[in-house]
Structure formats: C-alpha cells, structure tokens
PDB file of N, CA and C in Angstrom:
ATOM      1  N   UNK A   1     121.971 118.215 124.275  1.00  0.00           N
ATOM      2  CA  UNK A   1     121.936 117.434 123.059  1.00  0.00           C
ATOM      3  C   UNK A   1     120.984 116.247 123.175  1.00  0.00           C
ATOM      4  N   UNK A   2     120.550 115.840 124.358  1.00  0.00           N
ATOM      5  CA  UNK A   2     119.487 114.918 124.208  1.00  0.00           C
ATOM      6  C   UNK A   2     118.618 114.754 124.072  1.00  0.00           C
ATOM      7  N   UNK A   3     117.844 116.199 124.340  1.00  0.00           N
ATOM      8  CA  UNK A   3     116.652 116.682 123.665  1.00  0.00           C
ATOM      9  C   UNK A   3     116.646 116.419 121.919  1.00  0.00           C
ATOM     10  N   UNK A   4     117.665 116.584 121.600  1.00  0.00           N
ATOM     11  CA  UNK A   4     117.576 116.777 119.698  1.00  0.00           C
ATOM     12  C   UNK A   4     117.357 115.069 119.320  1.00  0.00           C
ATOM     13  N   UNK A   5     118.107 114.110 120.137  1.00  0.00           N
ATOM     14  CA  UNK A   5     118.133 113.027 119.919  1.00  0.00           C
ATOM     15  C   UNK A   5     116.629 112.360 120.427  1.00  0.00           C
ATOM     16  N   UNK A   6     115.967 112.595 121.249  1.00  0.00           N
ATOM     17  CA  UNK A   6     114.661 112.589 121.257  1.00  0.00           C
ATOM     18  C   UNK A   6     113.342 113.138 120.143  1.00  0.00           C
ATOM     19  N   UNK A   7     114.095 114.296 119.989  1.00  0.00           N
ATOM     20  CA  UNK A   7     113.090 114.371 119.069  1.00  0.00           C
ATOM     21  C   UNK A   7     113.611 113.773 118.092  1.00  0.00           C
ATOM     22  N   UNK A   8     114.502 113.520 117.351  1.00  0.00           N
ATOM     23  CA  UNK A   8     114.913 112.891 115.642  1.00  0.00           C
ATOM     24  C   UNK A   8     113.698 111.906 116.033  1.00  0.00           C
ATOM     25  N   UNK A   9     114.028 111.254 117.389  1.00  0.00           N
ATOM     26  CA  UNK A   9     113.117 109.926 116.759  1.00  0.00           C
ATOM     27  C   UNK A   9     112.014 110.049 117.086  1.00  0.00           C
ATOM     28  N   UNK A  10     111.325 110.840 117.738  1.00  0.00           N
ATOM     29  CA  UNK A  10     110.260 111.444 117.432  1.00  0.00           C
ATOM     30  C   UNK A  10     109.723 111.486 116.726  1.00  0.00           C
ATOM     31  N   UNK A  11     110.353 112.124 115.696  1.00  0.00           N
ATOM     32  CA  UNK A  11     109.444 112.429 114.615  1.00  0.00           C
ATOM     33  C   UNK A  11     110.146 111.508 113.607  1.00  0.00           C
ATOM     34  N   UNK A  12     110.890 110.545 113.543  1.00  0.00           N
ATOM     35  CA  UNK A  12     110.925 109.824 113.049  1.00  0.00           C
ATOM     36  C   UNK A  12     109.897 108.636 112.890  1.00  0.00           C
ATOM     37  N   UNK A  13     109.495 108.455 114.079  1.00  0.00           N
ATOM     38  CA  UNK A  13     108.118 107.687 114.160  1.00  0.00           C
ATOM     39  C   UNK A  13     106.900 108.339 113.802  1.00  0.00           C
ATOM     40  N   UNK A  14     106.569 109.309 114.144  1.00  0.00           N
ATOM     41  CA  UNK A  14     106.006 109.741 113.414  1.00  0.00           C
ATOM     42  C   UNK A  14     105.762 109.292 112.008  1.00  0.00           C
ATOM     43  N   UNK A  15     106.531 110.303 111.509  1.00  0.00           N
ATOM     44  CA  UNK A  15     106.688 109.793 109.856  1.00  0.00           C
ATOM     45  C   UNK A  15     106.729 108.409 109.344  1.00  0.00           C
ATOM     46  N   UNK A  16     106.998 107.278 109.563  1.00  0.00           N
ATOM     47  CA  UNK A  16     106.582 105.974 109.722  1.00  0.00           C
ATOM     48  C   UNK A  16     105.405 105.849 109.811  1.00  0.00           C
ATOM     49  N   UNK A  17     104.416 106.448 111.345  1.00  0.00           N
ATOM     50  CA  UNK A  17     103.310 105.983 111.072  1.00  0.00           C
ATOM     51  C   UNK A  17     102.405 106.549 109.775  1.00  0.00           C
ATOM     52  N   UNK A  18     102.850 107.814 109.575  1.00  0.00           N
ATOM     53  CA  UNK A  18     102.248 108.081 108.591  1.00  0.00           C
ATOM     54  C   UNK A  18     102.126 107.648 107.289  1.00  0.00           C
ATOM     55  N   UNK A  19     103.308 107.108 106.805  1.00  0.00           N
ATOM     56  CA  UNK A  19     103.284 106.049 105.568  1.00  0.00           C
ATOM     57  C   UNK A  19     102.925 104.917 105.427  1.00  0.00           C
ATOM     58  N   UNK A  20     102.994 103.731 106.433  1.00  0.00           N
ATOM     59  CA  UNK A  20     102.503 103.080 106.422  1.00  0.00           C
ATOM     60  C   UNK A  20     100.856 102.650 106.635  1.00  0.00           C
ATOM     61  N   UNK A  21     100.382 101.998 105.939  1.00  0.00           N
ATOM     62  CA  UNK A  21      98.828 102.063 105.003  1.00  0.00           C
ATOM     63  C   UNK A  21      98.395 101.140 106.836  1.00  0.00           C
ATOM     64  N   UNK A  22      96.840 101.616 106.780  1.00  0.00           N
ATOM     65  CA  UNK A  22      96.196 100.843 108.329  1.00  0.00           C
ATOM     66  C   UNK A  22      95.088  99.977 107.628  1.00  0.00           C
ATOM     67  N   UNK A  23      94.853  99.401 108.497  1.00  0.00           N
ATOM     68  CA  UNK A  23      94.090  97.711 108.660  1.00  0.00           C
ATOM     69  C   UNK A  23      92.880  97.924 108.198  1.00  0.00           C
ATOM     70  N   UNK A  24      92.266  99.381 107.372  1.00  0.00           N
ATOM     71  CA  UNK A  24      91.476  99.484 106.527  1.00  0.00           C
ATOM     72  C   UNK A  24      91.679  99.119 104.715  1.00  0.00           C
ATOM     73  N   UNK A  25      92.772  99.524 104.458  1.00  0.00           N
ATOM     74  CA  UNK A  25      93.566  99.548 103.349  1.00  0.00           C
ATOM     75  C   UNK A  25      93.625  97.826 103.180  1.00  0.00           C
ATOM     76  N   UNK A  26      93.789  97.368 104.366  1.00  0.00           N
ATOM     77  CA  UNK A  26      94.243  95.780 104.031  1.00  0.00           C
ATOM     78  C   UNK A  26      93.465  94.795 103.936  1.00  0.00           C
ATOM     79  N   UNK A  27      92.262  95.360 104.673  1.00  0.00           N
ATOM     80  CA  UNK A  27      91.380  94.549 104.657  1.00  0.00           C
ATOM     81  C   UNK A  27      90.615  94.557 102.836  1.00  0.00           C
ATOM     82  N   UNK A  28      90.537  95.872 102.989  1.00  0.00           N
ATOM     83  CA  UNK A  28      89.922  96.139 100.858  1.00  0.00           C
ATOM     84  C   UNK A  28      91.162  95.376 100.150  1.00  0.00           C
ATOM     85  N   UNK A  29      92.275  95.747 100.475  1.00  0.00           N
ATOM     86  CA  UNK A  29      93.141  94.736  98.899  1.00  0.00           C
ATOM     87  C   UNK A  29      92.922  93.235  99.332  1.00  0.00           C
ATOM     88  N   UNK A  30      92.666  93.012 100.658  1.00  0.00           N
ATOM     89  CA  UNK A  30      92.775  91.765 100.503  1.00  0.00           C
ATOM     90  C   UNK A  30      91.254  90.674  99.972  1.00  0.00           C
ATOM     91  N   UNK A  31      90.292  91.934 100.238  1.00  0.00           N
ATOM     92  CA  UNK A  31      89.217  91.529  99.320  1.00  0.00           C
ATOM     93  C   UNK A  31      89.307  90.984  98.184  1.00  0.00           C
ATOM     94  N   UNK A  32      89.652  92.805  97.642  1.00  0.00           N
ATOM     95  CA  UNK A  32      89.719  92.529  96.254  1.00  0.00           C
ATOM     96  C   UNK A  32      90.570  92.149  95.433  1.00  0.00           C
ATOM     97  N   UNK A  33      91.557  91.283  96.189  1.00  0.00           N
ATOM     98  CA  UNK A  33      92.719  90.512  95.364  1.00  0.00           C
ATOM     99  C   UNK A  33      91.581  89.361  95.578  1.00  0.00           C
ATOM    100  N   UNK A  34      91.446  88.512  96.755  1.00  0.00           N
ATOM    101  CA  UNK A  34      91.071  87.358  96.988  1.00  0.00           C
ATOM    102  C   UNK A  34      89.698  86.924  96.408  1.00  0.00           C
ATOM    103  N   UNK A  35      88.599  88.037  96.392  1.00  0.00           N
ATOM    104  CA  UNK A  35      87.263  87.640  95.888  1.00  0.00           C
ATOM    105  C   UNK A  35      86.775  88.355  94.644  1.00  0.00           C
ATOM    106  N   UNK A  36      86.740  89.537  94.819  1.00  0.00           N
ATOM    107  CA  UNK A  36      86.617  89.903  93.174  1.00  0.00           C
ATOM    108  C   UNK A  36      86.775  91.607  93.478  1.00  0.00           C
ATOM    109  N   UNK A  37      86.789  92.631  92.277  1.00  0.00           N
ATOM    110  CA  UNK A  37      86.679  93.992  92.608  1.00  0.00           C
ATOM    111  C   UNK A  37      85.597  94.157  93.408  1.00  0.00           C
ATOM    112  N   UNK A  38      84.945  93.974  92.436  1.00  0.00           N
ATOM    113  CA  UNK A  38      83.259  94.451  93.165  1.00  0.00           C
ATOM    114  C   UNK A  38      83.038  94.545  94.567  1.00  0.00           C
ATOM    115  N   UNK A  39      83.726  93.371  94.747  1.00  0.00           N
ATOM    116  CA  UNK A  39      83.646  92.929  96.835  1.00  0.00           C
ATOM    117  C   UNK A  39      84.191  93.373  97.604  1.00  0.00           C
ATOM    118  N   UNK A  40      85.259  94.132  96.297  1.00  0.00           N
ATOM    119  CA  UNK A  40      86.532  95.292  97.712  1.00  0.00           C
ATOM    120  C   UNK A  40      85.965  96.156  97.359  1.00  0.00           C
ATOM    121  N   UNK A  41      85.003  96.621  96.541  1.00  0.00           N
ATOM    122  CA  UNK A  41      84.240  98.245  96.336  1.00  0.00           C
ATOM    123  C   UNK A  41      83.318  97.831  97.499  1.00  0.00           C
ATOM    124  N   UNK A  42      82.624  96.976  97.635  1.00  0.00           N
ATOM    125  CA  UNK A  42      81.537  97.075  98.583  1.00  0.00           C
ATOM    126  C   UNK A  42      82.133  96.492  99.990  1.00  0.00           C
ATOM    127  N   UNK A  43      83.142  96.148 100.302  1.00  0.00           N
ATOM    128  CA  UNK A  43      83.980  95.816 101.317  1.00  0.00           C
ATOM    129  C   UNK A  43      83.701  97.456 101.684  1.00  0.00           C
ATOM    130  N   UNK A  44      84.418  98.579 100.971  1.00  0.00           N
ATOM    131  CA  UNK A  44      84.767  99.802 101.726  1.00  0.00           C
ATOM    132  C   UNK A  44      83.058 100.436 101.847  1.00  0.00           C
ATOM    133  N   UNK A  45      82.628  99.828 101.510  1.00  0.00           N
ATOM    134  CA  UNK A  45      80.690 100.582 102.062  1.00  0.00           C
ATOM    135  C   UNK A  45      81.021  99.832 103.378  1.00  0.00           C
ATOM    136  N   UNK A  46      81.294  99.341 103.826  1.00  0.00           N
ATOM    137  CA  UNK A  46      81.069  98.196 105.333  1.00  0.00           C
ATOM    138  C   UNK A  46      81.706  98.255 106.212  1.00  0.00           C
ATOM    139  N   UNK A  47      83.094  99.425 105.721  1.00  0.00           N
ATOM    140  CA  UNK A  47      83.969 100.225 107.091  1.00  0.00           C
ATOM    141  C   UNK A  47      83.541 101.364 107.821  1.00  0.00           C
ATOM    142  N   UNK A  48      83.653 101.363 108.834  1.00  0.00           N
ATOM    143  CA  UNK A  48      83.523 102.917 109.314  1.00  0.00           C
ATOM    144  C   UNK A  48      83.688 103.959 108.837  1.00  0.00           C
ATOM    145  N   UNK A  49      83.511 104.977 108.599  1.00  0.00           N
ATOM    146  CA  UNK A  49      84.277 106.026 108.022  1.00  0.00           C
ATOM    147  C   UNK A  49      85.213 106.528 109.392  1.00  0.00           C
ATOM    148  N   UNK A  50      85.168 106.646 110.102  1.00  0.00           N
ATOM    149  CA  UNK A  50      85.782 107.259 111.446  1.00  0.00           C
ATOM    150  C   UNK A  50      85.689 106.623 112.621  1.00  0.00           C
ATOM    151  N   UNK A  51      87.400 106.133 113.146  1.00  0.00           N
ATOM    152  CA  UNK A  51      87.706 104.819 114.102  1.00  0.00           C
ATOM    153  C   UNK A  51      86.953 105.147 115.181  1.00  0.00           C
TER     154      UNK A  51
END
C-alpha cells in the first residue's frame, strides 16, 4: 500500500505543476497591467520561446 500512497502524490504534484501559470505568464500580466497593452504584446516578442 505504499506504493499507491506515493504515487497519489505523485501525481498529485504533478497536476499542480501543471496548472499553475510560470514566470513567463507573470512577467506579460505584469507588464501589461503596470505599463500599457502594447508593452505586454511586445514584452512576449522578448521571451524565449523555449527555456
């Protein structure tokens, strides 16, 4: 039975990381709340596409 209890949370984390939004996402709203749209449209020209 401790195998099953390993995995629940397993993949419980998992699934967590997957919903929660990454430090790309935050950096654009926090643009474009703080400076204008335009600057969080061109904020996301200025990320990587791939970490």
């Amino acid at each position: 039975m401790e195998y099953i209890d390993s995995l629940a949370l397993l993949v419980s984390v998992y699934i967590v990381s997957l919903v929660s939004p990454g430090p790309n996402f935050i950096i654009v709203t926090n643009t474009s709340m703080t400076v204008s749209r335009a600057a969080g449209s061109l904020r996301v020209s200025d990320l990587p596409s791939h970490p």
